[in-house]
Protein backbone atom coordinates (compact mmCIF):
# COMPACT_ATOMS: atom_id res chain seq x y z
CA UNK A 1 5.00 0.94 13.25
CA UNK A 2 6.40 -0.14 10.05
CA UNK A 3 4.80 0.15 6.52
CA UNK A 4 4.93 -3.51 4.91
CA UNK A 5 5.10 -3.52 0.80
CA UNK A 6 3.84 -6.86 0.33
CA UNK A 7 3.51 -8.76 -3.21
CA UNK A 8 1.60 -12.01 -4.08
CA UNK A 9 -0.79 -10.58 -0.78
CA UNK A 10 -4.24 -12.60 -1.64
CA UNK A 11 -3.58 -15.83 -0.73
CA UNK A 12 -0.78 -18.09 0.64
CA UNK A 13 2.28 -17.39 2.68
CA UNK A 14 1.89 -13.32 1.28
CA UNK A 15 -1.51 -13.32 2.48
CA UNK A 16 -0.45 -14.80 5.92
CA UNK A 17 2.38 -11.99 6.24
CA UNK A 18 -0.09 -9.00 5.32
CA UNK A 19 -2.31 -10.10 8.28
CA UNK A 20 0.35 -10.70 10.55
CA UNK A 21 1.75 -7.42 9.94
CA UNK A 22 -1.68 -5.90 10.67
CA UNK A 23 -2.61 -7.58 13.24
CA UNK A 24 0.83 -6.25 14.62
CA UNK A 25 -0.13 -2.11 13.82
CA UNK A 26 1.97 -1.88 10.65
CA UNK A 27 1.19 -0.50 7.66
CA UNK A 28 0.48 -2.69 5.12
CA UNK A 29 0.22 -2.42 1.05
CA UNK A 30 -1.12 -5.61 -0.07
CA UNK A 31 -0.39 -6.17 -3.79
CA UNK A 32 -2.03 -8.63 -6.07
CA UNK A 33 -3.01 -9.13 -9.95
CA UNK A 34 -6.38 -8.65 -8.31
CA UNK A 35 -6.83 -5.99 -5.96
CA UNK A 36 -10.50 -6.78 -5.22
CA UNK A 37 -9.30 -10.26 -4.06
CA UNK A 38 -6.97 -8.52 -1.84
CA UNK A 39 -9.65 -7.01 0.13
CA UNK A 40 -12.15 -9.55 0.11
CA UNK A 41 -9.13 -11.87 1.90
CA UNK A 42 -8.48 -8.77 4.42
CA UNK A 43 -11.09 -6.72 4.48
CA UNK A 44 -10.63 -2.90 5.29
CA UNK A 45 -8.33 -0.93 7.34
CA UNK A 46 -6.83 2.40 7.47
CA UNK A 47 -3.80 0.54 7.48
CA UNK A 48 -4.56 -1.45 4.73
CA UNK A 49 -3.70 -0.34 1.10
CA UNK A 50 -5.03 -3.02 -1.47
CA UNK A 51 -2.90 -2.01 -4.99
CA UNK A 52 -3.33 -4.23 -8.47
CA UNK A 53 0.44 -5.09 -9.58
CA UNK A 54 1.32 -7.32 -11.76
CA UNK A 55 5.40 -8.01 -10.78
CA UNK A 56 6.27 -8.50 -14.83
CA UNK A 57 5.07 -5.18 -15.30
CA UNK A 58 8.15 -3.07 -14.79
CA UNK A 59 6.23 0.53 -15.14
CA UNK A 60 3.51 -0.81 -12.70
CA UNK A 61 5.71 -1.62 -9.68
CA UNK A 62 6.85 2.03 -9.91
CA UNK A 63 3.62 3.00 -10.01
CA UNK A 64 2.52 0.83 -7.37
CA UNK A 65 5.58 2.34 -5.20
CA UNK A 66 4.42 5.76 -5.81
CA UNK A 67 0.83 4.82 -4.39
CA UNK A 68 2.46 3.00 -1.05
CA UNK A 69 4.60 6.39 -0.29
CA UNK A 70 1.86 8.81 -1.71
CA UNK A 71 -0.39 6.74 0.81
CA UNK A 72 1.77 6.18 3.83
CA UNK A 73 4.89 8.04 2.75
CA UNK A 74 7.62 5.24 2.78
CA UNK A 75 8.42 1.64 2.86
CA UNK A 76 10.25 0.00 5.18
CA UNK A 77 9.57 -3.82 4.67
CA UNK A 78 9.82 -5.06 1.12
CA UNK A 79 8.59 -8.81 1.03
CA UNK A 80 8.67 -9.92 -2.70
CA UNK A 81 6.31 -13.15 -2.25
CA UNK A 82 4.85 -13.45 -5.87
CA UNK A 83 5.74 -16.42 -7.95
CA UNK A 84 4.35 -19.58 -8.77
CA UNK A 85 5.99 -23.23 -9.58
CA UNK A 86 6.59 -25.41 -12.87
CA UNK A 87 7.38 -28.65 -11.83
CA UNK A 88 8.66 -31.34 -15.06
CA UNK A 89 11.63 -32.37 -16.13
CA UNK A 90 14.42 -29.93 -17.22
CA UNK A 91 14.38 -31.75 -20.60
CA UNK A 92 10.49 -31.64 -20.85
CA UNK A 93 10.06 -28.26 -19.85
CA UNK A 94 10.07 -25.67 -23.38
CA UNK A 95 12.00 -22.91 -23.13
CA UNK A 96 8.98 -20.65 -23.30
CA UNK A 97 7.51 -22.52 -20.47
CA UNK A 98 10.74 -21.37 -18.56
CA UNK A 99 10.78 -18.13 -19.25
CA UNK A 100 7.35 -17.23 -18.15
CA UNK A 101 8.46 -18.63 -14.25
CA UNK A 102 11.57 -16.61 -14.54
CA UNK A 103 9.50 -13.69 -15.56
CA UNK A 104 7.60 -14.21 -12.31
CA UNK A 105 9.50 -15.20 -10.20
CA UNK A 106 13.17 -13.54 -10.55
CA UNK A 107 12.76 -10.54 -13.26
CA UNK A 108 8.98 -9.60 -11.44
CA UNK A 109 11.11 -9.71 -8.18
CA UNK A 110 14.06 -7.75 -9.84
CA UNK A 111 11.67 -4.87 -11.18
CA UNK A 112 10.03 -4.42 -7.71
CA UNK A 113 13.25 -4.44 -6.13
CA UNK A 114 14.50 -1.66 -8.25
CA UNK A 115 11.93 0.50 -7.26
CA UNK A 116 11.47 0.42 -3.88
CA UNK A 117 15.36 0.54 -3.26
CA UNK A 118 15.69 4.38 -4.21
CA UNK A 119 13.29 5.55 -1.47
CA UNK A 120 15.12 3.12 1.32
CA UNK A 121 18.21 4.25 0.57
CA UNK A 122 17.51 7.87 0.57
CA UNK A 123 16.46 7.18 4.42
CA UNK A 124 19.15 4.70 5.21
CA UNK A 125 16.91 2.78 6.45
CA UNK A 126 14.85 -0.44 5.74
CA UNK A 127 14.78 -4.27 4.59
CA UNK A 128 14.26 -6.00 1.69
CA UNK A 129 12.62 -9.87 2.07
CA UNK A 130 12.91 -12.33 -0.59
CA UNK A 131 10.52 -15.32 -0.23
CA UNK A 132 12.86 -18.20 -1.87
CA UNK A 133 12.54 -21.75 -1.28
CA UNK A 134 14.36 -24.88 -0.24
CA UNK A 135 14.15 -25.72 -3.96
CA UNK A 136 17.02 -22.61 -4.37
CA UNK A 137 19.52 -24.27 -1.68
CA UNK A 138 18.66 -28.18 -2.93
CA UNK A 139 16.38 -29.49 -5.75
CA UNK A 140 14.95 -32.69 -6.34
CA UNK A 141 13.94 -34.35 -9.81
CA UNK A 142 11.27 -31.90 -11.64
CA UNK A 143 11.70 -28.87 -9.57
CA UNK A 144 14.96 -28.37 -12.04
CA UNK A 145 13.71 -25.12 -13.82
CA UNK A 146 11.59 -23.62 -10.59
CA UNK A 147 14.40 -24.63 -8.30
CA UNK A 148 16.83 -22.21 -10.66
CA UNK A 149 14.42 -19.38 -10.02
CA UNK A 150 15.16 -19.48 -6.32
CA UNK A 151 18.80 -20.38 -7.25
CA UNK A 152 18.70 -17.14 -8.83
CA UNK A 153 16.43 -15.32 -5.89
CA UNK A 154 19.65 -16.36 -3.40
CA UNK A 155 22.45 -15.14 -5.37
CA UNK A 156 20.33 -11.68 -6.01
CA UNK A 157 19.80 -11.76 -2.41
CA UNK A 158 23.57 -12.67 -1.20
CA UNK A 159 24.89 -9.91 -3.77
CA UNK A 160 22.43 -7.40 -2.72
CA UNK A 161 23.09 -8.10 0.85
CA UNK A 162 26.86 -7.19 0.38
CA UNK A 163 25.96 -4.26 -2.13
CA UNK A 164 23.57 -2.47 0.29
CA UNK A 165 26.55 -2.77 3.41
CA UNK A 166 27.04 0.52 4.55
CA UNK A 167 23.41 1.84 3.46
CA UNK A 168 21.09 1.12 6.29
CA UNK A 169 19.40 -1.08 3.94
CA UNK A 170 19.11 -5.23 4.60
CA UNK A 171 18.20 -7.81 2.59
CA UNK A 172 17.16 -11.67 3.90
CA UNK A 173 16.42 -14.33 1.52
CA UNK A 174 13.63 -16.92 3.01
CA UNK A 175 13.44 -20.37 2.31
CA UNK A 176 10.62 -22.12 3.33
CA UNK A 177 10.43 -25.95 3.52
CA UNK A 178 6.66 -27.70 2.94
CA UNK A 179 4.21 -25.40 4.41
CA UNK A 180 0.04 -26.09 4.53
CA UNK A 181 -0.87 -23.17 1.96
CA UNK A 182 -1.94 -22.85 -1.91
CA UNK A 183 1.33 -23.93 -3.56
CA UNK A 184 0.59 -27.36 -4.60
CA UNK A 185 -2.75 -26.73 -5.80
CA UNK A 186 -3.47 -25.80 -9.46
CA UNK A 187 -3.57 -22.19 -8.73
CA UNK A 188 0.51 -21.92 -7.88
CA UNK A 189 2.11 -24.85 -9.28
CA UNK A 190 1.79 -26.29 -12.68
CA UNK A 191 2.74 -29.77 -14.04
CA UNK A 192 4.31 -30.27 -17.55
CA UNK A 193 2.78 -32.90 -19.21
CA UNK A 194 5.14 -36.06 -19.38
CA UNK A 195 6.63 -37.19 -22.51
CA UNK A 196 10.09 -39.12 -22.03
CA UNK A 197 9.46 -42.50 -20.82
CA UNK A 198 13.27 -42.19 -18.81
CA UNK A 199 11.60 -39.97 -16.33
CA UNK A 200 9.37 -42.20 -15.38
CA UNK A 201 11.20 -43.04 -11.68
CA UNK A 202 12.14 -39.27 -11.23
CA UNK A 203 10.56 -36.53 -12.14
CA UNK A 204 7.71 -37.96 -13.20
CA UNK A 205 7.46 -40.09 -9.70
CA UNK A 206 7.06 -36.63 -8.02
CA UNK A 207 4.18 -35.06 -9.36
CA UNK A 208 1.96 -38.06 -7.59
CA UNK A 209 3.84 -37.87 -4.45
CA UNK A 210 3.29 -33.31 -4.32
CA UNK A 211 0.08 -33.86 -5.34
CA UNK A 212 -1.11 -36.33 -2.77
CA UNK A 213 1.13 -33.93 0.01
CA UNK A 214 -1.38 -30.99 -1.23
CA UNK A 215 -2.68 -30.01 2.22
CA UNK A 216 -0.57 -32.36 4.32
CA UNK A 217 2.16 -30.36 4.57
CA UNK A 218 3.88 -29.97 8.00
CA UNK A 219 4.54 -26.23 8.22
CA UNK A 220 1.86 -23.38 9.51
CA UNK A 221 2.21 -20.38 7.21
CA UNK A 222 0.76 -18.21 10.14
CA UNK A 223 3.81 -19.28 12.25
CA UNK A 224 5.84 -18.76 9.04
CA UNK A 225 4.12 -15.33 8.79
CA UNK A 226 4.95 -14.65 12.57
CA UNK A 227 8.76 -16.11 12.11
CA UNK A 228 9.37 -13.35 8.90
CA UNK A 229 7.82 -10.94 10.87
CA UNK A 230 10.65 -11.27 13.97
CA UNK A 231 13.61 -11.24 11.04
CA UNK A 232 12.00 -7.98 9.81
CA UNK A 233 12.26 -6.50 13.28
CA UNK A 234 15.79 -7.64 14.33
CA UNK A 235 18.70 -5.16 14.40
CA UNK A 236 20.92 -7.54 11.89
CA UNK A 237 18.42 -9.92 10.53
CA UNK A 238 20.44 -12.92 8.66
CA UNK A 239 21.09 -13.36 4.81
CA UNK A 240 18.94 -16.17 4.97
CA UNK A 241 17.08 -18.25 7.28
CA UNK A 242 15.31 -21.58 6.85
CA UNK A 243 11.41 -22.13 7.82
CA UNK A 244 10.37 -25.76 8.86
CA UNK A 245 12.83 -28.77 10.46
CA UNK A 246 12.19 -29.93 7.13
CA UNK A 247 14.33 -27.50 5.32
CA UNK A 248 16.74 -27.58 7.98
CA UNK A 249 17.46 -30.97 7.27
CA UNK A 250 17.54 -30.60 4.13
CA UNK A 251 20.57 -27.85 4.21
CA UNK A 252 22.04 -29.95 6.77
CA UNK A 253 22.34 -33.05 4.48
CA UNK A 254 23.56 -30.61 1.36
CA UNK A 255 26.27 -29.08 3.59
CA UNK A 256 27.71 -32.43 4.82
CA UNK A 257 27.50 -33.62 1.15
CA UNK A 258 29.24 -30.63 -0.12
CA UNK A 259 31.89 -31.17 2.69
CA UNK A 260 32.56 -34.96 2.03
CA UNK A 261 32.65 -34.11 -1.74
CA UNK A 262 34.80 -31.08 -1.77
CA UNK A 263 37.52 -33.35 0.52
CA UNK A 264 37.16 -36.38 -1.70
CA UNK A 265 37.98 -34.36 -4.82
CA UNK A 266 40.44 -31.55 -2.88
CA UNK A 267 43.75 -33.02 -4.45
CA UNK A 268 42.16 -32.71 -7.98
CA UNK A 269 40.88 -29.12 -7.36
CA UNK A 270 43.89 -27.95 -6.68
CA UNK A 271 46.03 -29.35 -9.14
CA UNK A 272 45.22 -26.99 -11.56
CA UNK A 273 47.20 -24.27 -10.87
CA UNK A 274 50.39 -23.05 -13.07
CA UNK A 275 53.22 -24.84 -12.02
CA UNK A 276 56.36 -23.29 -12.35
């Protein structure tokens, strides 16, 4: 049995993992802005610790921590699921606008990070998950400023993942393609509103065709849910795994791109060297 530290746990893909992990006999503390929500999604169990955290709030997530191991005296899973998306153009989207999803979604995940790690090191023992996104391997028009959280969540992840060698400690970033839960509805994604004409055929094509995908995408988050659970459990889970053929593809067609491009521009690259 494993105790599961789960943020972002009322709804969506966080809400699938917290079940999944129960339904397994772990531990689970189930974190959300809203604790009451929390329970009313998973009811009650003596293995079930609903906590209110709010992932900007540095001095909270420590408190939080000191709940989980007060309450079921480590953790051994870390999945940091909270975040939400701003989809617009990079030009249309205000710089104040951008800093409240970083907030979320990279610092919230930072401050978490920071303290759980003590206690997992201490043991040598445990594993950090970062919930990411095919938008931080490959964007597409309007998911400029989101996609550079997850950008961000990877190379945290990838430099964490070397830092902790030697420690016991793992950490996995996920990146999940289209999957059938709350994250194109109102309540995880925002829209800017449109205001260069240019976008038009980009970015501002996309927020009809997410919208109408709302609830038609082709992932399960309960197999998700099932899928992080196995990469928890492994001996040497990987720095990052996809979730869904569609992000496979997706990293697929980035990799042979970023192969035909890095040979078509080789001589150039390497010209730039001092000569003597």
């Amino acid at each position: 049995m494993s105790v599961w530290f789960i943020t972002g746990s009322s709804r969506g893909l966080g809400l699938e993992i917290a079940r999944a992990a129960l339904e397994n006999g772990h531990q689970v503390v189930a974190t959300a802005r809203d604790k009451a929500a929390v329970t009313r999604a998973l009811g009650s169990s003596e293995r079930l610790l609903a906590v209110s955290l709010d992932v900007t709030d540095a001095g909270r997530a420590a408190t939080a921590v000191e709940e989980a191991t007060a309450a079921f005296g480590r953790i051994d899973v870390l999945v940091n699921n909270s975040g939400f998306g701003l989809l617009g153009a990079v030009e249309e989207i205000s710089d104040a606008e951008a800093r409240e999803v970083f907030d979320v979604n990279v610092f919230g995940l930072l401050g978490v990070t920071r303290a759980v790690l003590p206690g997992m090191r201490a043991r040598r023992s445990g594993r950090i998950i970062n919930i990411g996104s095919i938008g931080g391997f490959v964007t597409i028009p309007s998911s400029g400023i989101y996609g550079a959280t997850k950008f961000a969540v990877e190379g945290i992840t990838e430099a964490l993942s070397a830092e902790l060698a030697g420690t016991g400690v793992t950490a996995t970033v996920v990146e999940p393609g289209a999957f059938r839960t709350e994250f194109l509805a109102p309540s995880s994604i925002r829209f800017v509103d449109p205001s260069i004409d240019d976008y038009a055929d980009t970015a501002h094509a996309m927020r009809g065709r997410l919208e109408a995908a709302n609830g038609q995408q082709p992932g399960d988050p309960r197999k998700a849910a099932a899928a992080i659970l196995e990469v928890a459990g492994t001996p040497n889970p990987p720095l990052r795994i996809q979730l869904g053929a569609d992000s496979v593809a997706r990293v697929e067609a980035k990799l042979k791109l970023v192969a035909e491009e890095l040979a078509e521009w080789r001589e150039l690259s390497e010209s730039t060297a001092f000569t003597e």
